[in-house]
PDB file of N, CA and C in Angstrom:
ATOM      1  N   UNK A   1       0.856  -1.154   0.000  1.00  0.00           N
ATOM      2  CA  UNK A   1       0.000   0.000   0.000  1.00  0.00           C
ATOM      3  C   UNK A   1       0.904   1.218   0.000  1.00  0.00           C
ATOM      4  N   UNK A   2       0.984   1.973  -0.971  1.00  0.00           N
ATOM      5  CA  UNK A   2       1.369   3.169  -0.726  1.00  0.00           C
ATOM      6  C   UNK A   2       0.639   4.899  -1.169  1.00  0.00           C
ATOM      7  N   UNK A   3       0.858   5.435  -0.054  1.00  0.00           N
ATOM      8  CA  UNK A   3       0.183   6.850  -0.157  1.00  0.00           C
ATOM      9  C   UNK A   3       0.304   7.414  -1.733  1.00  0.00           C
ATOM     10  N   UNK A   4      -0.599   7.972  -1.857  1.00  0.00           N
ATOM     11  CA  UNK A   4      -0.595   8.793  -3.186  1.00  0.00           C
ATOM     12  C   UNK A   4      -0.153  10.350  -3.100  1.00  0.00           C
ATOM     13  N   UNK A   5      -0.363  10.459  -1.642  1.00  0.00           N
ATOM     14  CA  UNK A   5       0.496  11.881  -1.231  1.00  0.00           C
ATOM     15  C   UNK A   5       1.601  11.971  -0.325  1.00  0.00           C
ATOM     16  N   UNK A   6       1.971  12.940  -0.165  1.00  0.00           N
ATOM     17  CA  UNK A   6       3.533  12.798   0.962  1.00  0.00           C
ATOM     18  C   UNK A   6       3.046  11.927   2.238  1.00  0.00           C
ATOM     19  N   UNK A   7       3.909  11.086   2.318  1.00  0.00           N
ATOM     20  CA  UNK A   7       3.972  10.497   3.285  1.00  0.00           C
ATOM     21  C   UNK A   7       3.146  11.034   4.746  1.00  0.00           C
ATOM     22  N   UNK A   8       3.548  12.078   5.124  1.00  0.00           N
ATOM     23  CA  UNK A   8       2.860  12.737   6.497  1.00  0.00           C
ATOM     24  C   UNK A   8       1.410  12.666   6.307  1.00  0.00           C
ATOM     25  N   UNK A   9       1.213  13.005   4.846  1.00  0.00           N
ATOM     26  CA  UNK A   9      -0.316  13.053   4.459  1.00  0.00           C
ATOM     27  C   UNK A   9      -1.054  11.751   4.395  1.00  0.00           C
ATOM     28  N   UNK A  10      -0.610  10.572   4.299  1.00  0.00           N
ATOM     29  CA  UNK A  10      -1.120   9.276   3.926  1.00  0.00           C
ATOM     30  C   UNK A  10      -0.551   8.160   4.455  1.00  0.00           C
ATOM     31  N   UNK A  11       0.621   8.415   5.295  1.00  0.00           N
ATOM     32  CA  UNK A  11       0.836   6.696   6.473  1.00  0.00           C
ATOM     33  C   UNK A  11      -0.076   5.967   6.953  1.00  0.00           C
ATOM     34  N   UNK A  12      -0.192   5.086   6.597  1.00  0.00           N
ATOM     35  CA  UNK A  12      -1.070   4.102   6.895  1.00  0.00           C
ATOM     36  C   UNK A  12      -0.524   3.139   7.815  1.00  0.00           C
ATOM     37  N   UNK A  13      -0.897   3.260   9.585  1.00  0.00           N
ATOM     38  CA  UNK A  13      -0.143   2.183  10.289  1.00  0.00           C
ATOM     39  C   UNK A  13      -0.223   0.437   9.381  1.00  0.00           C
ATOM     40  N   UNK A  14       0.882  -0.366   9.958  1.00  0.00           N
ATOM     41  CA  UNK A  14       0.799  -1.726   9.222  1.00  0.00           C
ATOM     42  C   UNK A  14      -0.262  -2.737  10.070  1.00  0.00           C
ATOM     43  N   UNK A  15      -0.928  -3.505   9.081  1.00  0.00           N
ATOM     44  CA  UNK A  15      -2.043  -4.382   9.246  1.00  0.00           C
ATOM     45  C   UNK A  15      -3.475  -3.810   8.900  1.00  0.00           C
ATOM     46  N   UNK A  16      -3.338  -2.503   8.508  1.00  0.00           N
ATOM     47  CA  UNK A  16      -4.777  -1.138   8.261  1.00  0.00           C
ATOM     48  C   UNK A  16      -5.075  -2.479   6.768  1.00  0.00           C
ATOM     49  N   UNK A  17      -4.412  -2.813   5.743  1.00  0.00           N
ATOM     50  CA  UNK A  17      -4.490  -3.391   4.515  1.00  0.00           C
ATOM     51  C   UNK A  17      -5.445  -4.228   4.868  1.00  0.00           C
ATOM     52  N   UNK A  18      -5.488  -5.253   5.787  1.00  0.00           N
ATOM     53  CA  UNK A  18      -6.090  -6.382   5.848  1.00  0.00           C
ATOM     54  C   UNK A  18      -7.419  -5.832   6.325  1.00  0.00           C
ATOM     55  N   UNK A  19      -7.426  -4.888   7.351  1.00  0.00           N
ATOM     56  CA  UNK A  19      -8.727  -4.142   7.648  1.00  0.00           C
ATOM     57  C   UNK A  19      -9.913  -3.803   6.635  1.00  0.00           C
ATOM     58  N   UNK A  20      -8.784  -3.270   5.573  1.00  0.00           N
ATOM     59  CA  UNK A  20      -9.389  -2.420   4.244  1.00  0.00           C
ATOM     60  C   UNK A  20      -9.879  -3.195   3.733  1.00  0.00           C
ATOM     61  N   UNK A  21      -9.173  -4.326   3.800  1.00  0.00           N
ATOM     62  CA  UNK A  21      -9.485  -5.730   2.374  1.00  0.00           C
ATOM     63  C   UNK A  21     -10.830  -6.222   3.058  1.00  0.00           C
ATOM     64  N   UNK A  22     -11.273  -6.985   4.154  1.00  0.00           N
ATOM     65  CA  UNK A  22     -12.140  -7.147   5.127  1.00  0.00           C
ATOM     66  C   UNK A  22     -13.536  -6.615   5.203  1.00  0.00           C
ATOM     67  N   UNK A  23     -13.177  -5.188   5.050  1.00  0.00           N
ATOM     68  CA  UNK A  23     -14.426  -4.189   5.067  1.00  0.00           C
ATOM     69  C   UNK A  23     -14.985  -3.750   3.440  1.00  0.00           C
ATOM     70  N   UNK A  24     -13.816  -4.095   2.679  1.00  0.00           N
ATOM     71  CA  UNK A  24     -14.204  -3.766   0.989  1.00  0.00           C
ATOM     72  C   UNK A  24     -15.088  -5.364   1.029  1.00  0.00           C
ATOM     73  N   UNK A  25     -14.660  -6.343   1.103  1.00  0.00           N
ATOM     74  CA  UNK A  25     -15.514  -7.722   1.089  1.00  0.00           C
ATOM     75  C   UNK A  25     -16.578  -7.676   1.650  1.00  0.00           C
ATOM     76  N   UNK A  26     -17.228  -6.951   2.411  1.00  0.00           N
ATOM     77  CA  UNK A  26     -18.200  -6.880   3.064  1.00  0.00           C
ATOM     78  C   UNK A  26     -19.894  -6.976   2.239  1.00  0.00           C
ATOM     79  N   UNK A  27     -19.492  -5.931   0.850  1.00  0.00           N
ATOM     80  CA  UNK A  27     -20.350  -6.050  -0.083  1.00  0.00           C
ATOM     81  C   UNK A  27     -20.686  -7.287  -0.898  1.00  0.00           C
ATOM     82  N   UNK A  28     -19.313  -7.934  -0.782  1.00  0.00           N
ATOM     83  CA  UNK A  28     -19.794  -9.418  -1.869  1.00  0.00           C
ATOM     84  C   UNK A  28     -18.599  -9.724  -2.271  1.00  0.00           C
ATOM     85  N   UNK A  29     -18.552 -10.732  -2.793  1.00  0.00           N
ATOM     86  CA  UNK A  29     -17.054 -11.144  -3.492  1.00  0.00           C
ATOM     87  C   UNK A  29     -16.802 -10.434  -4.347  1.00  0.00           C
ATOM     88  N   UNK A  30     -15.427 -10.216  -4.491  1.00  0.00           N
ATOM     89  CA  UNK A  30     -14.679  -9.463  -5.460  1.00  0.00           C
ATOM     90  C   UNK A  30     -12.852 -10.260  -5.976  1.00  0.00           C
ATOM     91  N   UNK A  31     -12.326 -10.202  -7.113  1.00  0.00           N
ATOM     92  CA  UNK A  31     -11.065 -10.310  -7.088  1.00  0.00           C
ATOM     93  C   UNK A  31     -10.126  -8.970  -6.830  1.00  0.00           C
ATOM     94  N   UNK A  32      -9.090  -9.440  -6.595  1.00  0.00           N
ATOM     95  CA  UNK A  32      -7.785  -8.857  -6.543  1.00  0.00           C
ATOM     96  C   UNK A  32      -8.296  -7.130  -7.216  1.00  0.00           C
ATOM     97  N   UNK A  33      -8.179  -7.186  -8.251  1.00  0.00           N
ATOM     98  CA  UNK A  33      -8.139  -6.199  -9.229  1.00  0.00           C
ATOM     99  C   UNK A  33      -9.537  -4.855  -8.710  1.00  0.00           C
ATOM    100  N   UNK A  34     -10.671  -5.600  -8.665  1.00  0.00           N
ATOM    101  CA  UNK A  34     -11.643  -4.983  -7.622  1.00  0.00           C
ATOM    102  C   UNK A  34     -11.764  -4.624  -6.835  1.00  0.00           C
ATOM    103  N   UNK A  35     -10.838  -5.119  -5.656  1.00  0.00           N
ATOM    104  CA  UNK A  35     -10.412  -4.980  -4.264  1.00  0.00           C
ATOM    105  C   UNK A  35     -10.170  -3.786  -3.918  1.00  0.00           C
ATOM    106  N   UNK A  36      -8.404  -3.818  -4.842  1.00  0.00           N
ATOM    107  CA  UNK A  36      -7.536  -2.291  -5.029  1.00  0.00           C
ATOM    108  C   UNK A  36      -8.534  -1.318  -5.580  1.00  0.00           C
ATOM    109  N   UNK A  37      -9.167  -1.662  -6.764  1.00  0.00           N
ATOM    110  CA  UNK A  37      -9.650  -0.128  -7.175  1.00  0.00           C
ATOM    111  C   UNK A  37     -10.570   0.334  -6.417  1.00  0.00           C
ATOM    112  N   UNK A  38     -11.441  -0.939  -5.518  1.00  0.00           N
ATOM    113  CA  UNK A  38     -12.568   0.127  -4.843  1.00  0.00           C
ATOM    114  C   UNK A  38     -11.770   0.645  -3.374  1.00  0.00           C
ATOM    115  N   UNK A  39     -10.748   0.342  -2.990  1.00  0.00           N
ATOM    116  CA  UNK A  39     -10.455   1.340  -1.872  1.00  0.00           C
ATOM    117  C   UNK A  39      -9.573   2.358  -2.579  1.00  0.00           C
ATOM    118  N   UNK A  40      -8.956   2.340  -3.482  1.00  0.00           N
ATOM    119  CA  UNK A  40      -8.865   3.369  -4.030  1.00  0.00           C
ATOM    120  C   UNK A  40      -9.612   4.528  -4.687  1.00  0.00           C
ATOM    121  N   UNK A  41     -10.738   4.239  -4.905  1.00  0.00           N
ATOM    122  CA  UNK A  41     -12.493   4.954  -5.133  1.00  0.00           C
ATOM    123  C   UNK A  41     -12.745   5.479  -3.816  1.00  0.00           C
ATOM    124  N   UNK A  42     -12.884   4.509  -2.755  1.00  0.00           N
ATOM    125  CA  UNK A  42     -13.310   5.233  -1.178  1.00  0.00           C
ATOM    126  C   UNK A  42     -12.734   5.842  -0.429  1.00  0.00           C
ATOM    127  N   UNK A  43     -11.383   5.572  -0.875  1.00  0.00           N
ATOM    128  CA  UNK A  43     -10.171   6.603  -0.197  1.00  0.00           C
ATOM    129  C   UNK A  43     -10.664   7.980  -1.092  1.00  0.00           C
ATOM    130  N   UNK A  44     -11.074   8.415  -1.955  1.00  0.00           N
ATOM    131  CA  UNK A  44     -11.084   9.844  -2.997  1.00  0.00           C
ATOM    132  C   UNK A  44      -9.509   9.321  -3.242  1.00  0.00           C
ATOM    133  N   UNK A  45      -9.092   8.141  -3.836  1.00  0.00           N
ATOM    134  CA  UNK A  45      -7.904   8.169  -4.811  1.00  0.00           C
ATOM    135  C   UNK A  45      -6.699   8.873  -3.946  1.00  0.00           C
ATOM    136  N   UNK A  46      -6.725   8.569  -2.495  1.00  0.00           N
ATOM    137  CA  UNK A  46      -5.584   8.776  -1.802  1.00  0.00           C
ATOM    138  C   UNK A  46      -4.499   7.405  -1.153  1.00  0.00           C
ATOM    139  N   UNK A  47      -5.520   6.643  -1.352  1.00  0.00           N
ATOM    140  CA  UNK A  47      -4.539   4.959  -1.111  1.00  0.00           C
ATOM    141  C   UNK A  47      -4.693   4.205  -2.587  1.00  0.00           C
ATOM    142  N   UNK A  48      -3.171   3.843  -2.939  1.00  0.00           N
ATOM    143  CA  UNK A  48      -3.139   2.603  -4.152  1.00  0.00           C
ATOM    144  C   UNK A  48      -2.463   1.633  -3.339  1.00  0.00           C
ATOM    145  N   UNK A  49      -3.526   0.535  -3.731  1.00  0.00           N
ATOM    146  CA  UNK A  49      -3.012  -0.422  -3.433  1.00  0.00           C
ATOM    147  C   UNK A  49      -1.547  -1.579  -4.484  1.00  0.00           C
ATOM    148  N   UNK A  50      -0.790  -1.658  -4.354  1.00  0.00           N
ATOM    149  CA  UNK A  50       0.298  -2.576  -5.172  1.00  0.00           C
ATOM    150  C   UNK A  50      -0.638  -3.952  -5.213  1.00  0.00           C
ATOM    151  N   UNK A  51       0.005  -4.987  -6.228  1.00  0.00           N
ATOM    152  CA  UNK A  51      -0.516  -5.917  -6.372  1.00  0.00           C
ATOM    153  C   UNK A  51       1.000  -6.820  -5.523  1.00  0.00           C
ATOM    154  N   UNK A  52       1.984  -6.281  -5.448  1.00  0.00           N
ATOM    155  CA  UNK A  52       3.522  -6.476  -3.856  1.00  0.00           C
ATOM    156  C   UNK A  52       2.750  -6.782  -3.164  1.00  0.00           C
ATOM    157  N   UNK A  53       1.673  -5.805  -2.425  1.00  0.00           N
ATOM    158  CA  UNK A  53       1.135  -5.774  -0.990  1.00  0.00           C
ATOM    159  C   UNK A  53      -0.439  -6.433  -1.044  1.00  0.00           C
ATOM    160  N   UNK A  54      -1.254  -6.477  -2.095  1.00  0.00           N
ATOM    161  CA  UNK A  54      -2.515  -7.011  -1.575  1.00  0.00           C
ATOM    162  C   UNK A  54      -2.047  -8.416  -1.679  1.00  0.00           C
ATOM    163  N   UNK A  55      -1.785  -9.065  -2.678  1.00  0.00           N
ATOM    164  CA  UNK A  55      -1.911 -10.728  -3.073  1.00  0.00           C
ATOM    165  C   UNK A  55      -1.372 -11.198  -1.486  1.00  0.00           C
ATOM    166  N   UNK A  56       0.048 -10.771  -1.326  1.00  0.00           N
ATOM    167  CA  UNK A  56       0.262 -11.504  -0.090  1.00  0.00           C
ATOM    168  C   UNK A  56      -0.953 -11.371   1.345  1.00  0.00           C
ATOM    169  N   UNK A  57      -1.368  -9.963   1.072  1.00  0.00           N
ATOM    170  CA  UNK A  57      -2.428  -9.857   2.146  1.00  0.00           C
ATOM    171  C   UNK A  57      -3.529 -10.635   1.910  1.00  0.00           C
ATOM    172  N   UNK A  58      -3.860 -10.959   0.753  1.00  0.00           N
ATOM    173  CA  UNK A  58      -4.898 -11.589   0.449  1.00  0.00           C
ATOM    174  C   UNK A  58      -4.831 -13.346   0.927  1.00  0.00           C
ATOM    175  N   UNK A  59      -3.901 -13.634   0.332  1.00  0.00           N
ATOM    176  CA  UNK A  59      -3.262 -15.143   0.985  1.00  0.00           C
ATOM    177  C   UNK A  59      -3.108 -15.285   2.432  1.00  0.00           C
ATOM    178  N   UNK A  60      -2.923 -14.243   3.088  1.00  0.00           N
ATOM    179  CA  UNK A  60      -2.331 -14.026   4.352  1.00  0.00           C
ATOM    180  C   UNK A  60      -3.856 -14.247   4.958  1.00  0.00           C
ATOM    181  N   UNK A  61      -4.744 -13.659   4.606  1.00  0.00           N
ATOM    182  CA  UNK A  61      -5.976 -13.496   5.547  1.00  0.00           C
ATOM    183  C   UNK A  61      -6.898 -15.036   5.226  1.00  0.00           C
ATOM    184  N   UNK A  62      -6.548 -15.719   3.735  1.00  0.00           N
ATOM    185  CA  UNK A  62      -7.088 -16.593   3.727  1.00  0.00           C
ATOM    186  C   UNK A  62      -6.495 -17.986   4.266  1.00  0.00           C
ATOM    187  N   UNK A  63      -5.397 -17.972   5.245  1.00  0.00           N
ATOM    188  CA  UNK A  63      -4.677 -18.998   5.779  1.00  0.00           C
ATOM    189  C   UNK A  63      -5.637 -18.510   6.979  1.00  0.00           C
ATOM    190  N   UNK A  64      -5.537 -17.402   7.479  1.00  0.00           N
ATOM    191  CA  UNK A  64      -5.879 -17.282   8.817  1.00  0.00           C
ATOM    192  C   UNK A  64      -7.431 -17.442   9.002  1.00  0.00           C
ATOM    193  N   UNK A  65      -8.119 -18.166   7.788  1.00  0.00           N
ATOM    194  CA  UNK A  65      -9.579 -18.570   7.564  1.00  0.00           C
ATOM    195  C   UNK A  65     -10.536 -17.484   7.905  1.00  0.00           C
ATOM    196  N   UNK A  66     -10.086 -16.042   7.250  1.00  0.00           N
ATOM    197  CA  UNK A  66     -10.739 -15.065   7.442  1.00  0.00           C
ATOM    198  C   UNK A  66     -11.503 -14.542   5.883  1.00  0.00           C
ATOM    199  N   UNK A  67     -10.941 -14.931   4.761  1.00  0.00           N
ATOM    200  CA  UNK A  67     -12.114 -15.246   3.356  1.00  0.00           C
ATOM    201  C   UNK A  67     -11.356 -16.224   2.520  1.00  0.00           C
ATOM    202  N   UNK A  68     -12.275 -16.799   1.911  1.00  0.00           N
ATOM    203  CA  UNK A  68     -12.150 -17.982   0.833  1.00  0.00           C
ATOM    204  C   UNK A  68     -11.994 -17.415  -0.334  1.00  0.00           C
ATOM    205  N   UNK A  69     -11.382 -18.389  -1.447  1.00  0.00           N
ATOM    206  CA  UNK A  69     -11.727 -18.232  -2.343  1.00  0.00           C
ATOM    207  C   UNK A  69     -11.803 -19.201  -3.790  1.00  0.00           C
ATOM    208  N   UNK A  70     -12.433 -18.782  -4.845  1.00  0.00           N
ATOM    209  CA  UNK A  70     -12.877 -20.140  -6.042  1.00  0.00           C
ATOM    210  C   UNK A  70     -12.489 -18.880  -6.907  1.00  0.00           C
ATOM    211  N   UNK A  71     -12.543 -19.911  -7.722  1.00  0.00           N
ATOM    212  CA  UNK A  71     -12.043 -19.025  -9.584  1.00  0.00           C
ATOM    213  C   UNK A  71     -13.286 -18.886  -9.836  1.00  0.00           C
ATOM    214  N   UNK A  72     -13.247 -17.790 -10.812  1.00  0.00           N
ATOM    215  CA  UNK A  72     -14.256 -17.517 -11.656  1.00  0.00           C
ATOM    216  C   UNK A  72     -13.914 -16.670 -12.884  1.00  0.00           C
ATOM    217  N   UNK A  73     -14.959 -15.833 -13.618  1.00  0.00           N
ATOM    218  CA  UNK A  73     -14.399 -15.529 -14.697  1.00  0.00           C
ATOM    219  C   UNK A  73     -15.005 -13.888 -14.133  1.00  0.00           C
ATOM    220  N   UNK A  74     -13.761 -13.010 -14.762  1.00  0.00           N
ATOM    221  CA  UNK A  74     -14.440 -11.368 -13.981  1.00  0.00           C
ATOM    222  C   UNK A  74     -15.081 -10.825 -15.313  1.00  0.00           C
ATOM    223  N   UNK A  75     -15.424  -9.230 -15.451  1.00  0.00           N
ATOM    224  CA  UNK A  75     -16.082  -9.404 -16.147  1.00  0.00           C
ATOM    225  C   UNK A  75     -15.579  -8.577 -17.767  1.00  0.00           C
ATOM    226  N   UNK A  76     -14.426  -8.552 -17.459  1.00  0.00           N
ATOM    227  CA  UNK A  76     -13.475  -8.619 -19.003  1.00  0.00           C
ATOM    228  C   UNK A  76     -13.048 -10.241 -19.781  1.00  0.00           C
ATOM    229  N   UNK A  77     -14.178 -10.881 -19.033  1.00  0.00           N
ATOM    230  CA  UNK A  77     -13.948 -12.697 -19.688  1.00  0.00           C
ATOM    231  C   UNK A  77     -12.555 -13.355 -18.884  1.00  0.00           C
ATOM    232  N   UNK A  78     -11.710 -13.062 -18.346  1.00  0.00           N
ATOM    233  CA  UNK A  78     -10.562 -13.542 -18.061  1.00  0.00           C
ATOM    234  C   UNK A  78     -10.570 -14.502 -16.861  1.00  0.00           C
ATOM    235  N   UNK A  79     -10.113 -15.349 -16.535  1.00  0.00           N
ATOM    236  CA  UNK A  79     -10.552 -15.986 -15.399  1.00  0.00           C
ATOM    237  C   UNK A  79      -9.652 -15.424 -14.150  1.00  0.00           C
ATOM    238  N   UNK A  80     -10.164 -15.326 -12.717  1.00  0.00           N
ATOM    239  CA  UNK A  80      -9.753 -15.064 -11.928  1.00  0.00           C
ATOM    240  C   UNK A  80     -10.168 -15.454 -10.306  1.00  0.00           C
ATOM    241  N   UNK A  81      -9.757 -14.772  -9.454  1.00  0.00           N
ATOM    242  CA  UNK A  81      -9.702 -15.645  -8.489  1.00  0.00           C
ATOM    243  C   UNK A  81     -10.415 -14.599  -7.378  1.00  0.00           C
ATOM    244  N   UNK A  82     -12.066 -15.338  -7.240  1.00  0.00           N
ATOM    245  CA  UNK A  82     -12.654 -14.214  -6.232  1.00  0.00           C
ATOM    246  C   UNK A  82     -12.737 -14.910  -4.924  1.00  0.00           C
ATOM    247  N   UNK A  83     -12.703 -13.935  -4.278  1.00  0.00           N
ATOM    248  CA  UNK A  83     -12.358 -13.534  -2.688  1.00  0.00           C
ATOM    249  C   UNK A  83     -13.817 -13.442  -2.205  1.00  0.00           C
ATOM    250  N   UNK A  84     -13.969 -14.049  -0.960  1.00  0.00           N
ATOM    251  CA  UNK A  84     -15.235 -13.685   0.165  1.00  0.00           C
ATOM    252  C   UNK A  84     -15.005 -13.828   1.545  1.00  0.00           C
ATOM    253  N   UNK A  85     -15.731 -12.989   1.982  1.00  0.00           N
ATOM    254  CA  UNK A  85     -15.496 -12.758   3.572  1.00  0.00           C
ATOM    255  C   UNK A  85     -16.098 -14.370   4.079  1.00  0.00           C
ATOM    256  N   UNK A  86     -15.409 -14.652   5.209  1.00  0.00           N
ATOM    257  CA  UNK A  86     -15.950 -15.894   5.441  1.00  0.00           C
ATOM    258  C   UNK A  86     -17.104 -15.078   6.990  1.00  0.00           C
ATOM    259  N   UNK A  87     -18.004 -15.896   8.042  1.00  0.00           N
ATOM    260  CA  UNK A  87     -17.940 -15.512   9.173  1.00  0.00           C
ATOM    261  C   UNK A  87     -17.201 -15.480  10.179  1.00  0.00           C
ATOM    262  N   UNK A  88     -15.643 -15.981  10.387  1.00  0.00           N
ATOM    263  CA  UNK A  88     -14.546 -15.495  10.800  1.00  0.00           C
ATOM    264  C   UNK A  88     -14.102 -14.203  10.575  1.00  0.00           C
ATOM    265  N   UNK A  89     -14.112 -14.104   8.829  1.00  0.00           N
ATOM    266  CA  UNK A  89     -13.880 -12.815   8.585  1.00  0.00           C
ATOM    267  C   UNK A  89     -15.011 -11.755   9.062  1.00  0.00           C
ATOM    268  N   UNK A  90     -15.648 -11.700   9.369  1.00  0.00           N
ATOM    269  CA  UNK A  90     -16.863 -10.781   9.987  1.00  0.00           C
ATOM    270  C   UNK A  90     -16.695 -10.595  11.101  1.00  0.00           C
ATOM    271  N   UNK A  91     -16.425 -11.549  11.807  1.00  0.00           N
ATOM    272  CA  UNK A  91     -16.096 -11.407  12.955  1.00  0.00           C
ATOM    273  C   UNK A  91     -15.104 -10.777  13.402  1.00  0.00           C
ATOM    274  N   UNK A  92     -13.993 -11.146  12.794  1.00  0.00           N
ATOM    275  CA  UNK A  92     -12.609 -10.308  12.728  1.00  0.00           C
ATOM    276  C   UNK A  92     -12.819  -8.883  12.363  1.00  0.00           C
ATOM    277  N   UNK A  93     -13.848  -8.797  11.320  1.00  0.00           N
ATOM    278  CA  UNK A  93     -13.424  -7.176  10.912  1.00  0.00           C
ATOM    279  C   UNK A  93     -14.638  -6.008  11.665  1.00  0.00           C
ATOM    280  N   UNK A  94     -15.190  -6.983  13.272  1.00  0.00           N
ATOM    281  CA  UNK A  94     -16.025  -6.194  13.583  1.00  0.00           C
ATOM    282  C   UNK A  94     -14.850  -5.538  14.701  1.00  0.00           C
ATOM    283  N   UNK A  95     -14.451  -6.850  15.051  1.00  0.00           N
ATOM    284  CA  UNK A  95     -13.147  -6.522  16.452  1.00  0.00           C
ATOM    285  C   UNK A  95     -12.046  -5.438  15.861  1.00  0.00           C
ATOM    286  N   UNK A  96     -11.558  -5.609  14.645  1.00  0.00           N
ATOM    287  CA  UNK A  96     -10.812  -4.567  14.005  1.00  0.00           C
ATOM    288  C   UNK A  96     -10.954  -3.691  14.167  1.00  0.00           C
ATOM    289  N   UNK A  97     -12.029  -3.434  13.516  1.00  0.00           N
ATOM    290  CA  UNK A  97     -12.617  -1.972  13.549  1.00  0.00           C
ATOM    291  C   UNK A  97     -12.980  -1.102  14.797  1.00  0.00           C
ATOM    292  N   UNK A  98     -13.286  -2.011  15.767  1.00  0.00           N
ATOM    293  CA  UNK A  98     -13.261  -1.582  17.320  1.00  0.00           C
ATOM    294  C   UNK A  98     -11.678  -0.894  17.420  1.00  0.00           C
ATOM    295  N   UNK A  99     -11.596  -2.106  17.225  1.00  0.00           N
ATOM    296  CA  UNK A  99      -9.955  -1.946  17.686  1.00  0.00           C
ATOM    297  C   UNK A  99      -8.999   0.124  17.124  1.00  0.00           C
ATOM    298  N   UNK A 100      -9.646  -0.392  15.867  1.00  0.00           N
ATOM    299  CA  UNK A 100      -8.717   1.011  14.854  1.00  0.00           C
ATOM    300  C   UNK A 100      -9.518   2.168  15.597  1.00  0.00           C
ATOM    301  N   UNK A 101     -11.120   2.117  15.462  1.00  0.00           N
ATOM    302  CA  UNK A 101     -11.509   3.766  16.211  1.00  0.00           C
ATOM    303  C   UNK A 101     -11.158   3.815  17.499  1.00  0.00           C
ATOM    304  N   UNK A 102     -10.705   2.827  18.496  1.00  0.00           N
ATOM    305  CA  UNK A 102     -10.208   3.342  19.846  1.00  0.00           C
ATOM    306  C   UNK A 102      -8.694   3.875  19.528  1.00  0.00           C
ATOM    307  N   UNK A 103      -7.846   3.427  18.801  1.00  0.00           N
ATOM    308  CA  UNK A 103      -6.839   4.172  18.309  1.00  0.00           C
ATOM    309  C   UNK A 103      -6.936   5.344  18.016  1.00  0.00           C
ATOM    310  N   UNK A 104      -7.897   5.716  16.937  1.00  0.00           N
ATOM    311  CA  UNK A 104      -8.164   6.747  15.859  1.00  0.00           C
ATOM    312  C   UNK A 104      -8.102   7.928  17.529  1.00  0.00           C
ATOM    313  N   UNK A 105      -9.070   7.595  17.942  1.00  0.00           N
ATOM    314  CA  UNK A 105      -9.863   8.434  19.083  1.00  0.00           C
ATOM    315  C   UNK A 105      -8.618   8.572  20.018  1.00  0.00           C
ATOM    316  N   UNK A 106      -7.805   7.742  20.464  1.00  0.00           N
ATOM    317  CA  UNK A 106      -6.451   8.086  21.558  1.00  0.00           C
ATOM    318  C   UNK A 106      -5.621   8.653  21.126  1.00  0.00           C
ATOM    319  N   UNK A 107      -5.072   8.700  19.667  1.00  0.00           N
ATOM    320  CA  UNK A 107      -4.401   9.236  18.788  1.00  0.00           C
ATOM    321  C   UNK A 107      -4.803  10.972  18.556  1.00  0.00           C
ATOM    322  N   UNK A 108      -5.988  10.771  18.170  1.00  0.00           N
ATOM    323  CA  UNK A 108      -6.862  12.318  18.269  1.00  0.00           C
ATOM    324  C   UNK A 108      -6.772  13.041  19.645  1.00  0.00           C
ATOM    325  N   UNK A 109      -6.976  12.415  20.757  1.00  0.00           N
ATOM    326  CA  UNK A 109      -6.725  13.356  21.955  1.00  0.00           C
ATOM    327  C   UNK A 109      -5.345  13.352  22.289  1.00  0.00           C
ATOM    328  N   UNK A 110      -4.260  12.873  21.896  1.00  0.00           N
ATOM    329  CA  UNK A 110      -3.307  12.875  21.930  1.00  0.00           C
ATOM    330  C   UNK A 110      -2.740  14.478  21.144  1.00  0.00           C
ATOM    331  N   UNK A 111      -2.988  14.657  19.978  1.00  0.00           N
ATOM    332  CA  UNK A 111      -2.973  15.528  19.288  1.00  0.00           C
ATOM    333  C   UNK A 111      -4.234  17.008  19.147  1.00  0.00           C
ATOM    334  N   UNK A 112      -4.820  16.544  20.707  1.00  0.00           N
ATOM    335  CA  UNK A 112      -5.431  18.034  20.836  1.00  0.00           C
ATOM    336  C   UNK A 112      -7.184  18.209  20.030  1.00  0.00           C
ATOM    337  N   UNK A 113      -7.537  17.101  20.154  1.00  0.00           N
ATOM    338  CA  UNK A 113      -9.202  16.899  19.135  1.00  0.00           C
ATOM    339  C   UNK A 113      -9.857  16.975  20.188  1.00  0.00           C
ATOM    340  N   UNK A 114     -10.884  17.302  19.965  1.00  0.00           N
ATOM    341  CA  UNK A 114     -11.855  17.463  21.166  1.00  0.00           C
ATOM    342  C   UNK A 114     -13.096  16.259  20.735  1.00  0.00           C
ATOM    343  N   UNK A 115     -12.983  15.861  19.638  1.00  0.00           N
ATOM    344  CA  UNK A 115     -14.042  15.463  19.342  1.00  0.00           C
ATOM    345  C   UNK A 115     -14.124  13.846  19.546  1.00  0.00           C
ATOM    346  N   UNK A 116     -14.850  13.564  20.526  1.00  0.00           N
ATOM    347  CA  UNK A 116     -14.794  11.987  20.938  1.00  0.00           C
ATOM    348  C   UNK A 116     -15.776  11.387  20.414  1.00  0.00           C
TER     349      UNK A 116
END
């Protein structure tokens, strides 16, 4: 994953990828190629994802039986390999997400936000 703007502007702590990937699956299966562009759509085109950093994330989350996946064909005819949240993965990306806004929020009063 890397920022599309200076660094200060777009660090993304490590393991946020698998979060992203998690919560983009949420809608339905998707491959690889789908994945990246729609968090790159929901970011407003401030996170690209590498195909370096998702595939391994993608493999990575499906060892840890958090989504499956079967081939299929996408929809430029080509065959490929779609991804789904399993209910592990749901589960995981509810605790995540707990997890990231108590950050977000300690991080923010850390730096003077008032807004809890």
């Amino acid at each position: 994953m890397t920022p599309k703007q200076p660094p200060e502007a777009g660090d993304i702590l490590q393991g946020t990828l698998d979060l992203l990937i998690l919560r983009t699956l949420i809608f339905g299966p998707a491959h690889g190629h789908t994945i990246a562009h729609s968090i790159e759509q929901t970011s407003e085109n401030a996170l690209e994802i590498e195909q370096g950093s998702l595939y391994p994330a993608l493999h990575r989350l499906e060892d840890r039986g958090l989504v499956s996946s079967k081939w299929g064909v996408s929809d430029n005819n080509r065959k490929a390999k779609f991804y789904q949240l399993t209910a592990k993965g749901r589960k995981e990306l509810t605790a995540a997400t707990s997890r990231w806004r108590q950050m977000t929020r300690a991080i923010g009063l850390i730096l003077g936000e008032s807004n809890s």
